[in-house]
PDB file of N, CA and C in Angstrom:
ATOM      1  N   UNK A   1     -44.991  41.632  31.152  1.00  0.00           N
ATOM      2  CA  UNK A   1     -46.221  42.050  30.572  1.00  0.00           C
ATOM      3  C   UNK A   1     -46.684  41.037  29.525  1.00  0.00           C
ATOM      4  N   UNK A   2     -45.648  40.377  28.849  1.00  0.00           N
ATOM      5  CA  UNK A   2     -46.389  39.540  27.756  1.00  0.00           C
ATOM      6  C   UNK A   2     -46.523  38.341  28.656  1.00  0.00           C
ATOM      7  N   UNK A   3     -45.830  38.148  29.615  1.00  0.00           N
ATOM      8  CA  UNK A   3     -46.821  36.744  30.115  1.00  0.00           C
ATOM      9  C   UNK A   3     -48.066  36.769  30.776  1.00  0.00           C
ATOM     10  N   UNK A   4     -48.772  38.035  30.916  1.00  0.00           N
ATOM     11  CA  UNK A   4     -50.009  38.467  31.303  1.00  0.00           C
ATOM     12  C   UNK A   4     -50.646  38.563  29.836  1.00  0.00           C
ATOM     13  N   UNK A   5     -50.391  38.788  28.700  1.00  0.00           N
ATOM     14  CA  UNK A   5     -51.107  39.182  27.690  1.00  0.00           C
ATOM     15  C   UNK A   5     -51.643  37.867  27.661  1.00  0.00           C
ATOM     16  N   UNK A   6     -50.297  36.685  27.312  1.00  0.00           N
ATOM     17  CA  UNK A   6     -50.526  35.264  26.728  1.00  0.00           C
ATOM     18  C   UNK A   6     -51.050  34.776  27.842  1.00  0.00           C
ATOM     19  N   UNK A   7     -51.557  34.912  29.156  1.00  0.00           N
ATOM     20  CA  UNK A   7     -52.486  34.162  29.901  1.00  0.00           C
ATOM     21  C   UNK A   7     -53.864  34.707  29.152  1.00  0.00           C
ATOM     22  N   UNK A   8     -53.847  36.254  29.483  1.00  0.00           N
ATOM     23  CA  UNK A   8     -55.320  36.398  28.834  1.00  0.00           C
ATOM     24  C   UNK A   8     -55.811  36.249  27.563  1.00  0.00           C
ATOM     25  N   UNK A   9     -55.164  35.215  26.712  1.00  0.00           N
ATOM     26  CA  UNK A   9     -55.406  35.312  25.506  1.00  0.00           C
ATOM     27  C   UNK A   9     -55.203  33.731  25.307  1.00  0.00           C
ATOM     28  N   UNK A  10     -54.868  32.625  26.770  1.00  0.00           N
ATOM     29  CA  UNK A  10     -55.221  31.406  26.771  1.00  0.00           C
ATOM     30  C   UNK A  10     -56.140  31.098  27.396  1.00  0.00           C
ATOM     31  N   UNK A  11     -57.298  30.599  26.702  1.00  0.00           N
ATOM     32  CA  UNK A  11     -58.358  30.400  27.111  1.00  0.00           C
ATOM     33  C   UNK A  11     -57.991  28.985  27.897  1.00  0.00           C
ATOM     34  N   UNK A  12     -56.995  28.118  27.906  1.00  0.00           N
ATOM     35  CA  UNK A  12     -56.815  27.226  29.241  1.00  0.00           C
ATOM     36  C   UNK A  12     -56.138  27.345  29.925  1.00  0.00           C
ATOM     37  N   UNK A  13     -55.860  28.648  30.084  1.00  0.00           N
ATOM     38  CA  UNK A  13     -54.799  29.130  30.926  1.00  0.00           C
ATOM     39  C   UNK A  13     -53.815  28.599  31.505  1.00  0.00           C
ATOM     40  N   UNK A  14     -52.842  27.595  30.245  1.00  0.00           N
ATOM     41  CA  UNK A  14     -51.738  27.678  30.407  1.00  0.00           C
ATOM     42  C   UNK A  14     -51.486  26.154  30.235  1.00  0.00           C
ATOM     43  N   UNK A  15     -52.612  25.661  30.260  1.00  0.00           N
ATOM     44  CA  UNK A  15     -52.287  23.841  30.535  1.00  0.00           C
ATOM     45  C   UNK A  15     -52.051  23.030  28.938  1.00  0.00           C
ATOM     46  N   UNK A  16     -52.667  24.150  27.642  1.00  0.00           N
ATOM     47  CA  UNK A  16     -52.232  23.495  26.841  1.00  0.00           C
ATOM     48  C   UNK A  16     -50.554  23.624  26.419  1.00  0.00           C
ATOM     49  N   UNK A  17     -49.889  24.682  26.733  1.00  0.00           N
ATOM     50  CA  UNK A  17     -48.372  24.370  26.989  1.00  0.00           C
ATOM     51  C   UNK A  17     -47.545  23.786  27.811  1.00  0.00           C
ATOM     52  N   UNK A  18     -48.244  23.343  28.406  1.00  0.00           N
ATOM     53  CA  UNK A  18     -48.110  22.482  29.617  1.00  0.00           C
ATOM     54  C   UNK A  18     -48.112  20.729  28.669  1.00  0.00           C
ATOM     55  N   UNK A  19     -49.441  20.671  27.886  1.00  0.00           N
ATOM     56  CA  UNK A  19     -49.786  19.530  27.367  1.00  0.00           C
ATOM     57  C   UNK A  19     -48.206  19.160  26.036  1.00  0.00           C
ATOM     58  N   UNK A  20     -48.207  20.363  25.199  1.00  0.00           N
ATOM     59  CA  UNK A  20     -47.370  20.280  24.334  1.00  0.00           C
ATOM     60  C   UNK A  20     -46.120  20.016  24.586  1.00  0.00           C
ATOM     61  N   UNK A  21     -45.456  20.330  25.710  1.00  0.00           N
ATOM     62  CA  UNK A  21     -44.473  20.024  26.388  1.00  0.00           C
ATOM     63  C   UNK A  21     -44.151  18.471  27.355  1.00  0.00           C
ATOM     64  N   UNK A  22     -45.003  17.943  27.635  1.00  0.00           N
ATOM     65  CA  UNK A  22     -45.609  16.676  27.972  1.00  0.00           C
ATOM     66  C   UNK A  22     -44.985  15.791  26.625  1.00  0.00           C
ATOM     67  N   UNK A  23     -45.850  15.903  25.264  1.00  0.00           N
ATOM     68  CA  UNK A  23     -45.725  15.284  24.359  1.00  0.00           C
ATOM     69  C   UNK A  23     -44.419  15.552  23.802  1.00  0.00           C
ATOM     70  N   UNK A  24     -44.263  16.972  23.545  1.00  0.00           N
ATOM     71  CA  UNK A  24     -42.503  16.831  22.960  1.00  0.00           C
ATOM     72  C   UNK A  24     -41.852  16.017  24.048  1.00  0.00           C
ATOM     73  N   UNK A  25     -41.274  16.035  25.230  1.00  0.00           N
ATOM     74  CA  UNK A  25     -40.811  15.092  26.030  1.00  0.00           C
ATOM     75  C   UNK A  25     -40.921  13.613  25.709  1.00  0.00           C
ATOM     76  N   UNK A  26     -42.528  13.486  25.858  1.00  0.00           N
ATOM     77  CA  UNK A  26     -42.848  11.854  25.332  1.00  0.00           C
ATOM     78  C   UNK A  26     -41.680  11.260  24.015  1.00  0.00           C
ATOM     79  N   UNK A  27     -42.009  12.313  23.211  1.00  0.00           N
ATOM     80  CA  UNK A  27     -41.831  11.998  22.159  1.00  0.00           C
ATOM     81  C   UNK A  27     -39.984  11.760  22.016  1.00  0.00           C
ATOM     82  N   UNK A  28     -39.257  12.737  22.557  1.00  0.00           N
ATOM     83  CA  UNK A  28     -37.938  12.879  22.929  1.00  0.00           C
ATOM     84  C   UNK A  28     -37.692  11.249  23.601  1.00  0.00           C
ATOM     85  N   UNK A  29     -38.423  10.950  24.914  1.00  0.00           N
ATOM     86  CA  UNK A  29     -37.941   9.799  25.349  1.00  0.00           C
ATOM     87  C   UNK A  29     -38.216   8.609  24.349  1.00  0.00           C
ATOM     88  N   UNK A  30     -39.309   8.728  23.784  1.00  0.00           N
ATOM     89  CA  UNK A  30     -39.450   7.536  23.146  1.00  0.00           C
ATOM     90  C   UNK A  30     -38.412   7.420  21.751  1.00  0.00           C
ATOM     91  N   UNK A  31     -37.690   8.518  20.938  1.00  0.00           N
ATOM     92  CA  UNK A  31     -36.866   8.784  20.291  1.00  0.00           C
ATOM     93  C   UNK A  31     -35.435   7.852  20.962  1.00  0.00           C
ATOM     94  N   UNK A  32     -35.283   7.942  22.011  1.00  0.00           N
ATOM     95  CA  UNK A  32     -34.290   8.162  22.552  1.00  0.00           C
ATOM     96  C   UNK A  32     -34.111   6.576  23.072  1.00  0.00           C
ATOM     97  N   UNK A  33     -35.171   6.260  23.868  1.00  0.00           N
ATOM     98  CA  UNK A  33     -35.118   4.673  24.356  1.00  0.00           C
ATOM     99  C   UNK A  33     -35.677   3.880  23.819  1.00  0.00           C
ATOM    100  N   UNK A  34     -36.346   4.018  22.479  1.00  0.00           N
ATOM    101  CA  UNK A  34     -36.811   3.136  21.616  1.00  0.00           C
ATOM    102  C   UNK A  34     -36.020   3.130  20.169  1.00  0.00           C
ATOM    103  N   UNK A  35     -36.104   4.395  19.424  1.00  0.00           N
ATOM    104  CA  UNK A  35     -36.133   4.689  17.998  1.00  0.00           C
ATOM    105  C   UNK A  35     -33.970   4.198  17.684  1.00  0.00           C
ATOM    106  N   UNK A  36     -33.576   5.086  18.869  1.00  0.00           N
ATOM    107  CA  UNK A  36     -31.870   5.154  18.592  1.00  0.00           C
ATOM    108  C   UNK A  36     -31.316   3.826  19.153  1.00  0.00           C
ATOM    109  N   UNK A  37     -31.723   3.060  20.041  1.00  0.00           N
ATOM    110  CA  UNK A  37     -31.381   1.744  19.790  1.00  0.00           C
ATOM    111  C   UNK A  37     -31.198   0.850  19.272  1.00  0.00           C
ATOM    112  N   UNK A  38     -32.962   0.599  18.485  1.00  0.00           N
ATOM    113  CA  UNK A  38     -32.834  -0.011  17.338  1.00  0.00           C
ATOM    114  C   UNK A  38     -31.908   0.189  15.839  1.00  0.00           C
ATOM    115  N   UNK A  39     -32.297   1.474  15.423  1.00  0.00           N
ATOM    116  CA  UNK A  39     -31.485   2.182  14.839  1.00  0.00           C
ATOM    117  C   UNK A  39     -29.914   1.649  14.668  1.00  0.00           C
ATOM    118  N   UNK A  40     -28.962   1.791  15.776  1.00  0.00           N
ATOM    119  CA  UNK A  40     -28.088   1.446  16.304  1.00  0.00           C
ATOM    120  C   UNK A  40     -27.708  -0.289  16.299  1.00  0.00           C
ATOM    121  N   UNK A  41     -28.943  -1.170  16.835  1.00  0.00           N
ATOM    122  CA  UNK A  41     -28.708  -2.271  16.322  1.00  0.00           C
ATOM    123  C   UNK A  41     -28.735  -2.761  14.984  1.00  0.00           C
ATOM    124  N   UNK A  42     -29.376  -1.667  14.398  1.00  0.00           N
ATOM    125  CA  UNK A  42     -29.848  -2.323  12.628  1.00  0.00           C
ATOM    126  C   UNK A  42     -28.076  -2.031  11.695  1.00  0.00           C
ATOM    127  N   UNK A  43     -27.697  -0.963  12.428  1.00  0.00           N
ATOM    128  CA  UNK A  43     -26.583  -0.408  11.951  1.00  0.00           C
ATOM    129  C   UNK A  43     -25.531  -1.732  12.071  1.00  0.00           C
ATOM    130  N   UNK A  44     -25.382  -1.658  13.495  1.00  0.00           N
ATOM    131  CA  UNK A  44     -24.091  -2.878  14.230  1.00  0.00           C
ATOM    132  C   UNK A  44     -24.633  -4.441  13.183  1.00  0.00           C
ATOM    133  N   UNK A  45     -25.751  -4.821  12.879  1.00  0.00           N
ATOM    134  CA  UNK A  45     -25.808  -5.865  11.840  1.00  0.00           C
ATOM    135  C   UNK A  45     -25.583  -5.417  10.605  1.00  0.00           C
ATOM    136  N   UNK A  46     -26.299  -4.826   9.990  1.00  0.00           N
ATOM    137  CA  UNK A  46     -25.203  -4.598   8.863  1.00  0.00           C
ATOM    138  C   UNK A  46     -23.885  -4.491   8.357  1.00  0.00           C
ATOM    139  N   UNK A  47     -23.215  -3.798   9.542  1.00  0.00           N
ATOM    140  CA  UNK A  47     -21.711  -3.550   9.509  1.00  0.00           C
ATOM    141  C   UNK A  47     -21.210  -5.185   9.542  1.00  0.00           C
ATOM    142  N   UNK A  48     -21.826  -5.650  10.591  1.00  0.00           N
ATOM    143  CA  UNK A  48     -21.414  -7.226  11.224  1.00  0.00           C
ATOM    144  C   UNK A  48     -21.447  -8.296   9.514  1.00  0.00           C
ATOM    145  N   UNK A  49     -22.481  -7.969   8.846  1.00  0.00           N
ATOM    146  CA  UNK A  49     -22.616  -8.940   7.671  1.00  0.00           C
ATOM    147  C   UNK A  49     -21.669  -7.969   6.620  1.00  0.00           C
ATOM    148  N   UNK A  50     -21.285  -6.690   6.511  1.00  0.00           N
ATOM    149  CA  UNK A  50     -20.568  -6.345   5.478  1.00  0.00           C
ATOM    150  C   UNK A  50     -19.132  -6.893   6.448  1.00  0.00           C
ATOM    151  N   UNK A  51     -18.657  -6.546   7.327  1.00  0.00           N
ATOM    152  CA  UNK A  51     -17.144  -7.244   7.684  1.00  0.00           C
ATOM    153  C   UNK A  51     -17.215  -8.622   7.696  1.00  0.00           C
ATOM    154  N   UNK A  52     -18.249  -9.446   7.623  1.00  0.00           N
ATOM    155  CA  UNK A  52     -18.049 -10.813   7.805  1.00  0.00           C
ATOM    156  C   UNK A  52     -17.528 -11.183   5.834  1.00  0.00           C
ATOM    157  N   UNK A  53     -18.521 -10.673   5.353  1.00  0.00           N
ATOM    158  CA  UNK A  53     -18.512 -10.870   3.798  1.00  0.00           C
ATOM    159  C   UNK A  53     -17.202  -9.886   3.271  1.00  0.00           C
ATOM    160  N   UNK A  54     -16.656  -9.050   3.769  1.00  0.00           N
ATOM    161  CA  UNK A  54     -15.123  -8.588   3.704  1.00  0.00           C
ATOM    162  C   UNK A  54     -14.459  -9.449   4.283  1.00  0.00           C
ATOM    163  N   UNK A  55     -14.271 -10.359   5.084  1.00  0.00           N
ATOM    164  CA  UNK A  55     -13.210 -10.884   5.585  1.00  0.00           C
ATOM    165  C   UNK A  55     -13.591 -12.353   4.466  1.00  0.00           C
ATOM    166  N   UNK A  56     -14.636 -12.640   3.997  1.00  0.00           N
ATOM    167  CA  UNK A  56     -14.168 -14.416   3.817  1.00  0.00           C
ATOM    168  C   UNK A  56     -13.897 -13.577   2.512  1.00  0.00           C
ATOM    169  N   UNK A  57     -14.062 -12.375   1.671  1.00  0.00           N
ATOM    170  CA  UNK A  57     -13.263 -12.031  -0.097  1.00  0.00           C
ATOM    171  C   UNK A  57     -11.698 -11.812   0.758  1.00  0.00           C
ATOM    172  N   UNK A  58     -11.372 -11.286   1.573  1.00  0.00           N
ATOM    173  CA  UNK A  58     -10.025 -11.386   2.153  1.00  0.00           C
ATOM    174  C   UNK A  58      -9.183 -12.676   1.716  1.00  0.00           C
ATOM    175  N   UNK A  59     -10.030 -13.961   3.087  1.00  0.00           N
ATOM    176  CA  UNK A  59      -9.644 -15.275   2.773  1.00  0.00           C
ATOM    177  C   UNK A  59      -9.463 -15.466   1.272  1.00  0.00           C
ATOM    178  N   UNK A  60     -10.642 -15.555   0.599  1.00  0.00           N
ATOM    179  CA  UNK A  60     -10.407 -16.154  -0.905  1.00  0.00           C
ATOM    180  C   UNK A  60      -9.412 -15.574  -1.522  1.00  0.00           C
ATOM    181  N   UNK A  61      -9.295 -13.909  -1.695  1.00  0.00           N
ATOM    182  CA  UNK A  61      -8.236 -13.386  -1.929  1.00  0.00           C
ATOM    183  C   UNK A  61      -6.733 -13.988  -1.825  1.00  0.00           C
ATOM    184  N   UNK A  62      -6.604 -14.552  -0.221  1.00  0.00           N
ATOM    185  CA  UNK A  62      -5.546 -14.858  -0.030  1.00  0.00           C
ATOM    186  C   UNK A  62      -5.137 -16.352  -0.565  1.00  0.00           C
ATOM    187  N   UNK A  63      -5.954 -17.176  -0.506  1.00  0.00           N
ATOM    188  CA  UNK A  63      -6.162 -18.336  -1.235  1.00  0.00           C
ATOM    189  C   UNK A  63      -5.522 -18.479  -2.361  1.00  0.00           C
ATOM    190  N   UNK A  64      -6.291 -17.223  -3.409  1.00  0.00           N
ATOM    191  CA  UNK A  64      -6.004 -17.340  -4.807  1.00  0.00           C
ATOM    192  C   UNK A  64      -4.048 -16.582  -4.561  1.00  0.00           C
ATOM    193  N   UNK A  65      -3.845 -15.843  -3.855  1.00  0.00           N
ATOM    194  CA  UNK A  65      -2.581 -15.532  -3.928  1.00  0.00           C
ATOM    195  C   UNK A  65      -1.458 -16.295  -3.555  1.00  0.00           C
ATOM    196  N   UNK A  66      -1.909 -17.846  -2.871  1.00  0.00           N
ATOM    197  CA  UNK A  66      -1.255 -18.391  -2.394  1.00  0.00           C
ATOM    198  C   UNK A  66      -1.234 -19.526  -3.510  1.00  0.00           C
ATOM    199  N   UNK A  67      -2.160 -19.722  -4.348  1.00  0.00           N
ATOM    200  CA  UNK A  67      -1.821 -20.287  -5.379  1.00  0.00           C
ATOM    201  C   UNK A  67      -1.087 -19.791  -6.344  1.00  0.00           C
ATOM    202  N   UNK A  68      -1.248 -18.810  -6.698  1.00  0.00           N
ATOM    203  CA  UNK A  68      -0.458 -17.627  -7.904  1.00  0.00           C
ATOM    204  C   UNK A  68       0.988 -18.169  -7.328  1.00  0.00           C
ATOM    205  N   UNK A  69       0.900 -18.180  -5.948  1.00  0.00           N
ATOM    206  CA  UNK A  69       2.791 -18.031  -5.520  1.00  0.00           C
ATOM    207  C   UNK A  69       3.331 -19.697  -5.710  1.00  0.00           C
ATOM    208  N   UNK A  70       2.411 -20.704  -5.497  1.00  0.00           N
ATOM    209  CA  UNK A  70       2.791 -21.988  -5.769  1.00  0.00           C
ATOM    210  C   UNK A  70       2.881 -21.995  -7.583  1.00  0.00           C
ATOM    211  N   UNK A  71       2.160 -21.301  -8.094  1.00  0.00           N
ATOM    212  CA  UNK A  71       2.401 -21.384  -9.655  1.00  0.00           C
ATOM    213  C   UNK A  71       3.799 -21.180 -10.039  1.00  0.00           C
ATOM    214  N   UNK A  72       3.849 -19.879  -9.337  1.00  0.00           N
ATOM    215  CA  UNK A  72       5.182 -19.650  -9.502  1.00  0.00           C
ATOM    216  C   UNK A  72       6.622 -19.714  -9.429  1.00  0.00           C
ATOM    217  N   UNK A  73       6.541 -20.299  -8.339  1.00  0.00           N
ATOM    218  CA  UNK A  73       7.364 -21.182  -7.889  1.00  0.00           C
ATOM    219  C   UNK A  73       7.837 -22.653  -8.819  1.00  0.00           C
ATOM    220  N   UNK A  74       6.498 -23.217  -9.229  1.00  0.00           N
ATOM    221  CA  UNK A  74       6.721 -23.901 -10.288  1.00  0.00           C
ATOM    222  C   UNK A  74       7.164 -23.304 -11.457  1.00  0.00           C
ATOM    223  N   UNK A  75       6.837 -22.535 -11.976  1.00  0.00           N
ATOM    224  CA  UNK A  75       7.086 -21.852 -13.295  1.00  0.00           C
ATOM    225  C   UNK A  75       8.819 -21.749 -13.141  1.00  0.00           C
ATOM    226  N   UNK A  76       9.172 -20.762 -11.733  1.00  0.00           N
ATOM    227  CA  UNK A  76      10.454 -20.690 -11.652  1.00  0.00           C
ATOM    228  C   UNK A  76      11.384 -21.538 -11.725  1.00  0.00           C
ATOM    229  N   UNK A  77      11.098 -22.411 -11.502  1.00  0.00           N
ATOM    230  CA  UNK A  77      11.664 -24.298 -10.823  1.00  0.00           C
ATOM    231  C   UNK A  77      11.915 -24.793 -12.472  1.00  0.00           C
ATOM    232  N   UNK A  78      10.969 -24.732 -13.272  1.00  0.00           N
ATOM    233  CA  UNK A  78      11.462 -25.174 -14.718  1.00  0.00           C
ATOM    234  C   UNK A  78      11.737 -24.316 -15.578  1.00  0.00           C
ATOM    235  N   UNK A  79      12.002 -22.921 -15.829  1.00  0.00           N
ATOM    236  CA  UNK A  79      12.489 -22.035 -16.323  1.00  0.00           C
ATOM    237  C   UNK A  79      14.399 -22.433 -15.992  1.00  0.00           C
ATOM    238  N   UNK A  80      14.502 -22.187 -14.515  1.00  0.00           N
ATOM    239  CA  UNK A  80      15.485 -23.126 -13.811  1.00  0.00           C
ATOM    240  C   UNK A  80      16.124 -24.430 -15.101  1.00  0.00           C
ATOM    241  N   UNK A  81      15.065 -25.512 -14.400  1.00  0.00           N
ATOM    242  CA  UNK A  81      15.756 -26.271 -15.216  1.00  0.00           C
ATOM    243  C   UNK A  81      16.196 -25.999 -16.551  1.00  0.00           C
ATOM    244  N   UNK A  82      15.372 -25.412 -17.368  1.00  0.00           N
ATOM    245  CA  UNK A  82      15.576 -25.171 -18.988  1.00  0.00           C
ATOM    246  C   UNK A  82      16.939 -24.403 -19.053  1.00  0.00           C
ATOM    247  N   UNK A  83      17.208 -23.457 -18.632  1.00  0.00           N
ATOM    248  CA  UNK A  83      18.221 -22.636 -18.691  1.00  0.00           C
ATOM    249  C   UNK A  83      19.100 -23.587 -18.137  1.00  0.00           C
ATOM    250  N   UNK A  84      19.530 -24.258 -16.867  1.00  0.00           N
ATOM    251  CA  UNK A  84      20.310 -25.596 -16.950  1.00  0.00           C
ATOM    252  C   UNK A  84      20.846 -25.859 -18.161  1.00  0.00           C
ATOM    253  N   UNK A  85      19.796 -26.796 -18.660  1.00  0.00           N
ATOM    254  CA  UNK A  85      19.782 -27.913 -19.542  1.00  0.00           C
ATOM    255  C   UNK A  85      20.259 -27.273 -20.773  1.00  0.00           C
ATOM    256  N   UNK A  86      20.290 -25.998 -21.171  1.00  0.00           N
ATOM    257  CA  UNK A  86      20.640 -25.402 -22.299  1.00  0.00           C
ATOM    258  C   UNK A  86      21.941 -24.596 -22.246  1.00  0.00           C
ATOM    259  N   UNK A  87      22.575 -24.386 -20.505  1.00  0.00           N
ATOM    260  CA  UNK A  87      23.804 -24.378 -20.637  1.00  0.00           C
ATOM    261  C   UNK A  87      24.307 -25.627 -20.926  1.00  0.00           C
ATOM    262  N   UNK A  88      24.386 -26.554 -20.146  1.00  0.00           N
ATOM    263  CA  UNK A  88      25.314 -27.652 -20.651  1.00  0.00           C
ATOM    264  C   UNK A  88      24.987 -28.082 -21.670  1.00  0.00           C
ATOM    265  N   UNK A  89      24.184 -28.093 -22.540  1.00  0.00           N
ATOM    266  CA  UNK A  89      23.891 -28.537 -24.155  1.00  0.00           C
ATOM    267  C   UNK A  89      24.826 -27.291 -24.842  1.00  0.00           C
ATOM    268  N   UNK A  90      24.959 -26.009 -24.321  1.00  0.00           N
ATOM    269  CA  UNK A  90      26.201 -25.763 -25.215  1.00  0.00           C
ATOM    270  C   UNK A  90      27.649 -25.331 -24.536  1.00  0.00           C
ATOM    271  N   UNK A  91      27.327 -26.101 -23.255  1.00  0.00           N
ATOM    272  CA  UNK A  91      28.971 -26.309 -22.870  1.00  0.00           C
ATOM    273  C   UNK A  91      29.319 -27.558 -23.737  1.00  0.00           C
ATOM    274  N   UNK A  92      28.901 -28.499 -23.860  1.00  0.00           N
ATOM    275  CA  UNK A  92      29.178 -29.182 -24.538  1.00  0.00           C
ATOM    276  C   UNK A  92      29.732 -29.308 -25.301  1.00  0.00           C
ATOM    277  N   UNK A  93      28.626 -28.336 -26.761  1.00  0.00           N
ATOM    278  CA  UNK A  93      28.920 -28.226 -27.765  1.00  0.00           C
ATOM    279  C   UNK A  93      30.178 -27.146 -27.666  1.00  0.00           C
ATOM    280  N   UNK A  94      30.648 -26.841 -26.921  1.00  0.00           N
ATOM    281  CA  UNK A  94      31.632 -25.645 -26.893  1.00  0.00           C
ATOM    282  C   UNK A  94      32.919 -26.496 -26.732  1.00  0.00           C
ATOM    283  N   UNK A  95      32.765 -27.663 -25.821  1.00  0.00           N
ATOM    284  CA  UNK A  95      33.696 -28.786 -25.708  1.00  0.00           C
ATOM    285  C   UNK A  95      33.999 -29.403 -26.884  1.00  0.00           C
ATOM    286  N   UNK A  96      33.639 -29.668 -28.047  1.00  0.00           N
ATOM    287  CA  UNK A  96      33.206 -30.403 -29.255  1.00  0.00           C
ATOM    288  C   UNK A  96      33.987 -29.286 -30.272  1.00  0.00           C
ATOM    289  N   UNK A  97      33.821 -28.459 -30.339  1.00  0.00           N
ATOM    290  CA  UNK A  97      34.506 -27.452 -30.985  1.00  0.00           C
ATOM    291  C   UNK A  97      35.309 -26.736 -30.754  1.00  0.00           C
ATOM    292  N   UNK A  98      36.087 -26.961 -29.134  1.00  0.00           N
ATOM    293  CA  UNK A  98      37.291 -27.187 -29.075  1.00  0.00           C
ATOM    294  C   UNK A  98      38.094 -28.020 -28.979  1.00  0.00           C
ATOM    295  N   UNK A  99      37.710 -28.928 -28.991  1.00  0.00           N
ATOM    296  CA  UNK A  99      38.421 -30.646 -29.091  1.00  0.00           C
ATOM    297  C   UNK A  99      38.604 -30.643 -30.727  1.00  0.00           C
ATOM    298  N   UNK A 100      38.028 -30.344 -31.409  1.00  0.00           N
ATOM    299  CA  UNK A 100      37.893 -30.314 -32.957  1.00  0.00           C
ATOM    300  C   UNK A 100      39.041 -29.254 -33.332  1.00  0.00           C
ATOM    301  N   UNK A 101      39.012 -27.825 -32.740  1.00  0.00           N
ATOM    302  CA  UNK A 101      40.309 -27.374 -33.050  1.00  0.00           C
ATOM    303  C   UNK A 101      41.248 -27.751 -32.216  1.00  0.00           C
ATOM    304  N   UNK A 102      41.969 -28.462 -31.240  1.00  0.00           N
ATOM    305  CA  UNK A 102      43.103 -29.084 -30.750  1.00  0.00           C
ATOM    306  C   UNK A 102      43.289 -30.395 -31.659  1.00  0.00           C
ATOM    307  N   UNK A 103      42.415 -31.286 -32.410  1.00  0.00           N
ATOM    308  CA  UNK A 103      42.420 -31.871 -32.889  1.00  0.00           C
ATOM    309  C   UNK A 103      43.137 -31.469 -34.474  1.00  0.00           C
ATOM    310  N   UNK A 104      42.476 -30.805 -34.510  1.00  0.00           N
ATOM    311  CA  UNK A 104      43.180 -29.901 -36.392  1.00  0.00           C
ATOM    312  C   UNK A 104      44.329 -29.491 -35.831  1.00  0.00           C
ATOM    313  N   UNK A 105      44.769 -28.536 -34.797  1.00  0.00           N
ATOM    314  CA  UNK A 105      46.123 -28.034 -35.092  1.00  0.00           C
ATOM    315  C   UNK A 105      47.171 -29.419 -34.888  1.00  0.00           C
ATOM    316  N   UNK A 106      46.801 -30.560 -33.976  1.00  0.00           N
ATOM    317  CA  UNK A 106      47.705 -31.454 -34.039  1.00  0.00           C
ATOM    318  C   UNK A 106      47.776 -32.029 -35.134  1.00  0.00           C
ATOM    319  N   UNK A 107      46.507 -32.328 -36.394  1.00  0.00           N
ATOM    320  CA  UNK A 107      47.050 -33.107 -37.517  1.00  0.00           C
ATOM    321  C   UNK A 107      47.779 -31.999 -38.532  1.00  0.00           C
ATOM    322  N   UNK A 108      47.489 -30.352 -38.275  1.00  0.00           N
ATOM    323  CA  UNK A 108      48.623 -29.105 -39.418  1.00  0.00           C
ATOM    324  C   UNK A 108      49.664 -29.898 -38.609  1.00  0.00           C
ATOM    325  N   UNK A 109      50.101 -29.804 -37.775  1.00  0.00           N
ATOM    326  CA  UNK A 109      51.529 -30.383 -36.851  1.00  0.00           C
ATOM    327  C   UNK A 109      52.313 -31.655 -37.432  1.00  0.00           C
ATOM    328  N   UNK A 110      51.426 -32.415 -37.422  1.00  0.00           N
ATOM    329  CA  UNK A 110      52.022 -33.451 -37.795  1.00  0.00           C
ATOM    330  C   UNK A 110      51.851 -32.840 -39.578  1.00  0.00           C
ATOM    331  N   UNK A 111      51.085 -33.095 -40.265  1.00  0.00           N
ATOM    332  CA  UNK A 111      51.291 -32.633 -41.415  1.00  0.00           C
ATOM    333  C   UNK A 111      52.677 -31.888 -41.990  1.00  0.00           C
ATOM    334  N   UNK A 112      52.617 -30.761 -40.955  1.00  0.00           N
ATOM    335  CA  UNK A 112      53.837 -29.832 -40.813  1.00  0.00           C
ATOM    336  C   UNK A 112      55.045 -31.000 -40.771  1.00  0.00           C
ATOM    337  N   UNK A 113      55.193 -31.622 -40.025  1.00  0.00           N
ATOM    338  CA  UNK A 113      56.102 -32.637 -39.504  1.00  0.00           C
ATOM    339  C   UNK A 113      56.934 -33.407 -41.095  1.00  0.00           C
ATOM    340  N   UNK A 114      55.972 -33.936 -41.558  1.00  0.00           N
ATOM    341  CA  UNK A 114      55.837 -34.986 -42.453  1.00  0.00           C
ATOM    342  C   UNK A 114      56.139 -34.097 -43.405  1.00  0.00           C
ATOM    343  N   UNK A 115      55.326 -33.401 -44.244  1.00  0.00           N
ATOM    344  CA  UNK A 115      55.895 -32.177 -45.466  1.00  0.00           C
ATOM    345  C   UNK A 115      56.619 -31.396 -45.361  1.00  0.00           C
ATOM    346  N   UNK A 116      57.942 -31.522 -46.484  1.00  0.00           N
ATOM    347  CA  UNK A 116      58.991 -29.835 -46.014  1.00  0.00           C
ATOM    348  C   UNK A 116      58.492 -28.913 -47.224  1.00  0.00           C
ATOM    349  N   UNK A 117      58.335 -27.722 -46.191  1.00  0.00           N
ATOM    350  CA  UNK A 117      57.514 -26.876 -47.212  1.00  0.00           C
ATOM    351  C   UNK A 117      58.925 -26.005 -47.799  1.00  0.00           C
ATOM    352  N   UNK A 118      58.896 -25.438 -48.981  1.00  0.00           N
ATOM    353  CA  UNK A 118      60.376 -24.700 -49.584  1.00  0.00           C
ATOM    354  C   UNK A 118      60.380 -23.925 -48.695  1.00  0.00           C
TER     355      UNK A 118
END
């Protein structure tokens, strides 16, 4: 019954839903094979220039970390040496001051030797 009301109450009996349906369609395809493509390509470049510009801060990143590790390496390398060089500066001196007491108890010795104590 109401699709008899809404004929008699379309005075073009029926072709302007006909028309509106035409255009939503239009409009759907052209959404669809025009609007979401582009769309889609504008997206895939952007992404393309943000991962390109993420990967070369990557590179530099890695760059600068590969220097940090050559720094360090140096740093380690003469820390190295210093600690070396400052054991045997007091093995040395550790040699020196025991040569100095083997040296003293042999001259109490002889001393001893030479003086009779009461």
């Amino acid at each position: 019954m109401t699709h008899l009301n809404r004929r008699s109450s379309d005075d073009d009996d029926g072709k302007r839903h006909r028309v509106l349906e035409a255009v939503e369609s239009t409009q759907a395809k052209l959404i669809s094979r025009v609007l979401v493509p582009v769309l889609l390509a504008g997206l895939l470049t952007v992404s393309g220039f943000v991962g390109a510009r993420l990967l070369r801060q990557l590179d530099s990143q890695g760059a600068d970390i590969a220097q940090v590790k050559s720094e360090v390496r140096v740093l380690s390398t003469r820390f190295d040496e210093v600690a070396l060089r400052a054991v045997e500066s007091n093995t040395a001196r550790i040699g020196i001051v025991e040569k100095k007491d083997v040296e003293q108890d042999r001259r109490i010795d002889a001393l001893e030797r030479t003086v009779k104590t009461p």
